[in-house]
PDB file of N, CA and C in Angstrom:
ATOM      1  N   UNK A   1       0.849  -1.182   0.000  1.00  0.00           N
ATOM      2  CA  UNK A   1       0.000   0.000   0.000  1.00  0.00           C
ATOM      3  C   UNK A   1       0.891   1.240   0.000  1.00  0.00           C
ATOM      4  N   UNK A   2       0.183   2.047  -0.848  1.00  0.00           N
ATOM      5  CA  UNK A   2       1.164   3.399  -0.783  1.00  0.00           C
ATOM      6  C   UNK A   2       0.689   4.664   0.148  1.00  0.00           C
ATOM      7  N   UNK A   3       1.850   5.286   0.260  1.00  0.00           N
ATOM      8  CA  UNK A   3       1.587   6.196   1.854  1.00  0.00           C
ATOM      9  C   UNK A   3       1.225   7.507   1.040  1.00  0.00           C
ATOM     10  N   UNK A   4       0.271   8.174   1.628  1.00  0.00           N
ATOM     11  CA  UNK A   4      -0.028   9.616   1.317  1.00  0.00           C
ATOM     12  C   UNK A   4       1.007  10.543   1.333  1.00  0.00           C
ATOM     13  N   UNK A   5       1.412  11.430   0.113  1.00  0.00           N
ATOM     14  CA  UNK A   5       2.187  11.844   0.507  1.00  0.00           C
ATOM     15  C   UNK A   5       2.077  13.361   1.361  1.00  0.00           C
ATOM     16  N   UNK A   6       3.378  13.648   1.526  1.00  0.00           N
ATOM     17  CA  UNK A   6       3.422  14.559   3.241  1.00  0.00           C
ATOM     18  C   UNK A   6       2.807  15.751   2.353  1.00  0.00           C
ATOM     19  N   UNK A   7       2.380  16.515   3.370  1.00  0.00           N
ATOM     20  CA  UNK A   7       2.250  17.965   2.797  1.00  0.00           C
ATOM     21  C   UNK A   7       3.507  18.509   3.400  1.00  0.00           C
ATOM     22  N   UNK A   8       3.164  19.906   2.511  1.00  0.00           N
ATOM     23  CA  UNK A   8       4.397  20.920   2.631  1.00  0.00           C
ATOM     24  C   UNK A   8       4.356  20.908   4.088  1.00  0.00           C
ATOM     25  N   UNK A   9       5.451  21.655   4.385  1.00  0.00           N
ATOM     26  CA  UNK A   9       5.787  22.421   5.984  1.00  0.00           C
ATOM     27  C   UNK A   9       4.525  23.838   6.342  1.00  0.00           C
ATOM     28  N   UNK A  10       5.100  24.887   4.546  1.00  0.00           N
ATOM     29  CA  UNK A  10       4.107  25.837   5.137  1.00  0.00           C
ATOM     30  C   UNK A  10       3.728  25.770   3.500  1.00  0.00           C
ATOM     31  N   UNK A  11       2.299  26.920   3.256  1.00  0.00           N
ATOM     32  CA  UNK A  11       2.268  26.964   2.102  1.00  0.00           C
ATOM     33  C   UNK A  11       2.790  28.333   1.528  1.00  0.00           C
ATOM     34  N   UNK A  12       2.725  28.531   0.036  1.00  0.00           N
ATOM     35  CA  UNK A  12       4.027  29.565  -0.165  1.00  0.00           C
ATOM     36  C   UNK A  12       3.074  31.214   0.043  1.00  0.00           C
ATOM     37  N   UNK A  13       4.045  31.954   0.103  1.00  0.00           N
ATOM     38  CA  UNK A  13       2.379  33.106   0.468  1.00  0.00           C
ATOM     39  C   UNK A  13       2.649  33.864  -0.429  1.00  0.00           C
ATOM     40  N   UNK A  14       2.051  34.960  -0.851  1.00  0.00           N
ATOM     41  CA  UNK A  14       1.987  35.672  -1.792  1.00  0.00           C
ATOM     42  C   UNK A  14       3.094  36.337  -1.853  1.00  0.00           C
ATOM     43  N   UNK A  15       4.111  36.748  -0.887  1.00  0.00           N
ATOM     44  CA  UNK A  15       5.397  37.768  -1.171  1.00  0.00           C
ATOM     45  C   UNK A  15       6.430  36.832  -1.585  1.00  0.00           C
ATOM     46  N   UNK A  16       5.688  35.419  -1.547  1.00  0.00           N
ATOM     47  CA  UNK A  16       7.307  34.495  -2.071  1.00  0.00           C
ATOM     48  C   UNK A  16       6.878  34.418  -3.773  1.00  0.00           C
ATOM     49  N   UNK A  17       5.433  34.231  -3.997  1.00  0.00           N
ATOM     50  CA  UNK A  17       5.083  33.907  -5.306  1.00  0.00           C
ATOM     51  C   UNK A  17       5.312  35.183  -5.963  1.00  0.00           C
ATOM     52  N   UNK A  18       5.335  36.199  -5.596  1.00  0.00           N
ATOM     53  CA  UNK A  18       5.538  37.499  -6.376  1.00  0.00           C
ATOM     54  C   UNK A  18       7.002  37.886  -6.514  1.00  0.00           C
ATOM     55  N   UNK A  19       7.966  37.279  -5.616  1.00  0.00           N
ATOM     56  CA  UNK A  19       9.422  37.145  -5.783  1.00  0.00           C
ATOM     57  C   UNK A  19       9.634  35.793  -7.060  1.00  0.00           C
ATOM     58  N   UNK A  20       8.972  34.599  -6.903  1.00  0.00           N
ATOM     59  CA  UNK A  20       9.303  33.949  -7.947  1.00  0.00           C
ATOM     60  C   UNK A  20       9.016  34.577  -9.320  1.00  0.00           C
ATOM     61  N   UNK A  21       7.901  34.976  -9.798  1.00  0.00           N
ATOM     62  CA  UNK A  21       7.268  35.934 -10.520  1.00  0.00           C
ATOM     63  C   UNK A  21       8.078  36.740 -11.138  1.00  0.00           C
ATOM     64  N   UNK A  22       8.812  37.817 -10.318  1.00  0.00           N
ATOM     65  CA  UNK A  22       9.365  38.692 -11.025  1.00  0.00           C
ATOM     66  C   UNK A  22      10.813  38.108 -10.957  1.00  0.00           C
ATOM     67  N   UNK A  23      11.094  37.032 -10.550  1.00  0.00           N
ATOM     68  CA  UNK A  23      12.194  36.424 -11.194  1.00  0.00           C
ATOM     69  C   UNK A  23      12.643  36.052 -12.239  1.00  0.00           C
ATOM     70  N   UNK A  24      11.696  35.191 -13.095  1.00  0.00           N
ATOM     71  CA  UNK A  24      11.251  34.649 -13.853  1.00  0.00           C
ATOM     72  C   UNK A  24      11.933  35.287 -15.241  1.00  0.00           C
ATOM     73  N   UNK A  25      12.611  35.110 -16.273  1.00  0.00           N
ATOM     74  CA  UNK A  25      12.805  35.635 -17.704  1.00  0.00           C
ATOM     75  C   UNK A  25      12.023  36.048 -18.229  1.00  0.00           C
ATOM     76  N   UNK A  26      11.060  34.664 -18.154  1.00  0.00           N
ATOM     77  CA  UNK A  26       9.645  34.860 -19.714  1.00  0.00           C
ATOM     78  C   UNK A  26       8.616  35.672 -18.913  1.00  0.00           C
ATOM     79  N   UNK A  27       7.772  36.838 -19.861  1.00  0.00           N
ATOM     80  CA  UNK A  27       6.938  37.702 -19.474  1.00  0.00           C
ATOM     81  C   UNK A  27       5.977  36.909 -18.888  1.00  0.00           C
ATOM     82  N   UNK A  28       5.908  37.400 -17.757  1.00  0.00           N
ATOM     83  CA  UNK A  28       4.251  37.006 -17.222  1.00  0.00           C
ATOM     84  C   UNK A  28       2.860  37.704 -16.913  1.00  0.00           C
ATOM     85  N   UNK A  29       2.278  38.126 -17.485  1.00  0.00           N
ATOM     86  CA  UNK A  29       0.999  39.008 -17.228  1.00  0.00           C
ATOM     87  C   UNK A  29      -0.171  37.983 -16.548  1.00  0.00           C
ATOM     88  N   UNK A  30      -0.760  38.809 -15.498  1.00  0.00           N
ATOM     89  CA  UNK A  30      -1.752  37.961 -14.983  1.00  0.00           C
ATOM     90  C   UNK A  30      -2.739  38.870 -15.159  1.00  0.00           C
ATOM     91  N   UNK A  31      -4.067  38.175 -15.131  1.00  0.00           N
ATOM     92  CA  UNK A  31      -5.573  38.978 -15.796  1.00  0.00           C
ATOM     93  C   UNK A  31      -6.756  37.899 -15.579  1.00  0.00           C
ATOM     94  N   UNK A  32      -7.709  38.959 -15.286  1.00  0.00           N
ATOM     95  CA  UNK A  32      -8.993  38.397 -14.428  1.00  0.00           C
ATOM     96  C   UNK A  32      -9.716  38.078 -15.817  1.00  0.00           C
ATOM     97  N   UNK A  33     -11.177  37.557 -15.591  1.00  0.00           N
ATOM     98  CA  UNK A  33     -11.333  36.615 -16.665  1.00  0.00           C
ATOM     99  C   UNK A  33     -12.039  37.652 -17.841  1.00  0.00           C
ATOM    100  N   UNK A  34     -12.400  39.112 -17.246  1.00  0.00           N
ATOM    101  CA  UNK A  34     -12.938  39.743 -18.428  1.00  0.00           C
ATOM    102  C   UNK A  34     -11.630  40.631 -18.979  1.00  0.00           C
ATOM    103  N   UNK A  35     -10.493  40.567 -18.839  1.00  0.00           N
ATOM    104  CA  UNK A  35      -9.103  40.858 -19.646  1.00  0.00           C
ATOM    105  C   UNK A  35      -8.473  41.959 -19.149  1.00  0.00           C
ATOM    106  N   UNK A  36      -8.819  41.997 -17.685  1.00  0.00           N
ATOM    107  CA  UNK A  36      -8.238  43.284 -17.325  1.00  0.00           C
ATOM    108  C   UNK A  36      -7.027  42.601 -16.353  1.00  0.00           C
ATOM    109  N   UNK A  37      -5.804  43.585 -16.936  1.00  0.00           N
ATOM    110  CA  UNK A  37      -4.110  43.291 -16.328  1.00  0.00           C
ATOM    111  C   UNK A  37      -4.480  43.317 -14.883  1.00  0.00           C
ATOM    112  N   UNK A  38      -4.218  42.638 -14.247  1.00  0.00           N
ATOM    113  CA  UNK A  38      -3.948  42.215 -12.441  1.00  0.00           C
ATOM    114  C   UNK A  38      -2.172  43.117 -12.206  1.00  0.00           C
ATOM    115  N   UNK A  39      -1.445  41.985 -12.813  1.00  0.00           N
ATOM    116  CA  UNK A  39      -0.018  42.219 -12.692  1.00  0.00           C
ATOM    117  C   UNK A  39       0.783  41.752 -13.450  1.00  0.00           C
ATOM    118  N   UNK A  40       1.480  41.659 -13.524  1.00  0.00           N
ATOM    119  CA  UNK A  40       2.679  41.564 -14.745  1.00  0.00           C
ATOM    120  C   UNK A  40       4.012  42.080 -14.106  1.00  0.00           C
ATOM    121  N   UNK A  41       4.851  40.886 -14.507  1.00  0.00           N
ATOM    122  CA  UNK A  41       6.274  40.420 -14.045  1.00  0.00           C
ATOM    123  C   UNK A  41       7.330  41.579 -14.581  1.00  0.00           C
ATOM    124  N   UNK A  42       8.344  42.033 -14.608  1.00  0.00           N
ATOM    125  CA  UNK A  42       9.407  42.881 -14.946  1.00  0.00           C
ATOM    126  C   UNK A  42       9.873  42.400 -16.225  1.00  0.00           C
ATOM    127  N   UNK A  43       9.762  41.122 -16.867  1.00  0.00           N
ATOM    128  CA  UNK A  43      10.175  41.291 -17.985  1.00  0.00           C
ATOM    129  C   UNK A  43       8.847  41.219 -18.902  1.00  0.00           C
ATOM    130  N   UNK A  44       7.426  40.740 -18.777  1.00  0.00           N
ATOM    131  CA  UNK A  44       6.813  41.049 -19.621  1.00  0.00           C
ATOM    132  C   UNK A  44       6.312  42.830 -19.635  1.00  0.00           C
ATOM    133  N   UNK A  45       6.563  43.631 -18.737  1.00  0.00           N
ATOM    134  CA  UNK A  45       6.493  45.184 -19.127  1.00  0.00           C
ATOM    135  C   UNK A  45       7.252  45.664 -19.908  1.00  0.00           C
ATOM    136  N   UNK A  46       8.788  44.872 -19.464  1.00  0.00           N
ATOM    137  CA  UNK A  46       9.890  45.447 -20.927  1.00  0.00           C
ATOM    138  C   UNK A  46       9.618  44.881 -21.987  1.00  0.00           C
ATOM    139  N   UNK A  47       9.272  43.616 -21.927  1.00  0.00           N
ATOM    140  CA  UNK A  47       8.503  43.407 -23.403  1.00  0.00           C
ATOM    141  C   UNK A  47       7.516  44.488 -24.004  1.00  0.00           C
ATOM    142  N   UNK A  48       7.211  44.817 -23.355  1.00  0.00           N
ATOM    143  CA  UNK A  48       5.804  45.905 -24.066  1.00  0.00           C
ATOM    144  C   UNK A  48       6.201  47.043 -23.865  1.00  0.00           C
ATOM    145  N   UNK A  49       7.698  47.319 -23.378  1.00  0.00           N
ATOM    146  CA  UNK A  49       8.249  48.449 -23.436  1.00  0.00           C
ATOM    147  C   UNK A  49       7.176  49.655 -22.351  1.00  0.00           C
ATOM    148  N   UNK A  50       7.104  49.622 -21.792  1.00  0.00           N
ATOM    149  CA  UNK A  50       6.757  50.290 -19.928  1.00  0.00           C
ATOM    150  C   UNK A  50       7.329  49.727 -18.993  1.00  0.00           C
ATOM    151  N   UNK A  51       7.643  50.679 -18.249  1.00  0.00           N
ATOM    152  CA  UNK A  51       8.111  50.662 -16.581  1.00  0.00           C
ATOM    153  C   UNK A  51       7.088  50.422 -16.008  1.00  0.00           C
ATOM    154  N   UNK A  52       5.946  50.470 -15.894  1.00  0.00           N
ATOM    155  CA  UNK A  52       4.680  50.121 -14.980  1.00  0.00           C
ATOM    156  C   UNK A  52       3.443  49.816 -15.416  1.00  0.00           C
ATOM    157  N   UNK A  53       2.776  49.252 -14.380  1.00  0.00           N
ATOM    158  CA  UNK A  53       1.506  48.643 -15.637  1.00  0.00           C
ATOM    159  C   UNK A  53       0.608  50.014 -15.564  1.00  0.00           C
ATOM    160  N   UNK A  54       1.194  51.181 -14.934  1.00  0.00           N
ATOM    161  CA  UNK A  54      -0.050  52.606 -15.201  1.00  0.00           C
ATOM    162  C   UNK A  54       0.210  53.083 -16.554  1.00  0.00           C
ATOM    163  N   UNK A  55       1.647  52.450 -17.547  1.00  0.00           N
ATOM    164  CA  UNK A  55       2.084  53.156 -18.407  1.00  0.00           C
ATOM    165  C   UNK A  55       0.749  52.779 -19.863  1.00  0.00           C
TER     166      UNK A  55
END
């Protein structure tokens, strides 16, 4: 029989996922389901050429 496996220690919280995020190379834009930008990673803004998503 196989054993369940463990859960994590903790789960990851939002200031670690937003550090992986803007780690990341490839652009990442995130967006709610009627198409409006949430956030977006440091290299998909230089992709689209802005410093911020107010640009």
């Amino acid at each position: 029989m196989t054993k369940p496996a463990k859960k994590p220690l903790h789960a990851p919280t939002l200031h670690h996922l937003e550090q992986l995020m803007d780690g990341l190379l490839e652009g990442v834009i995130l967006m709610d389901p009627t198409g409006i930008i949430l956030s977006a990673n440091p290299a998909a803004l230089k992709m689209h050429g802005v410093a911020t998503l107010e640009d």
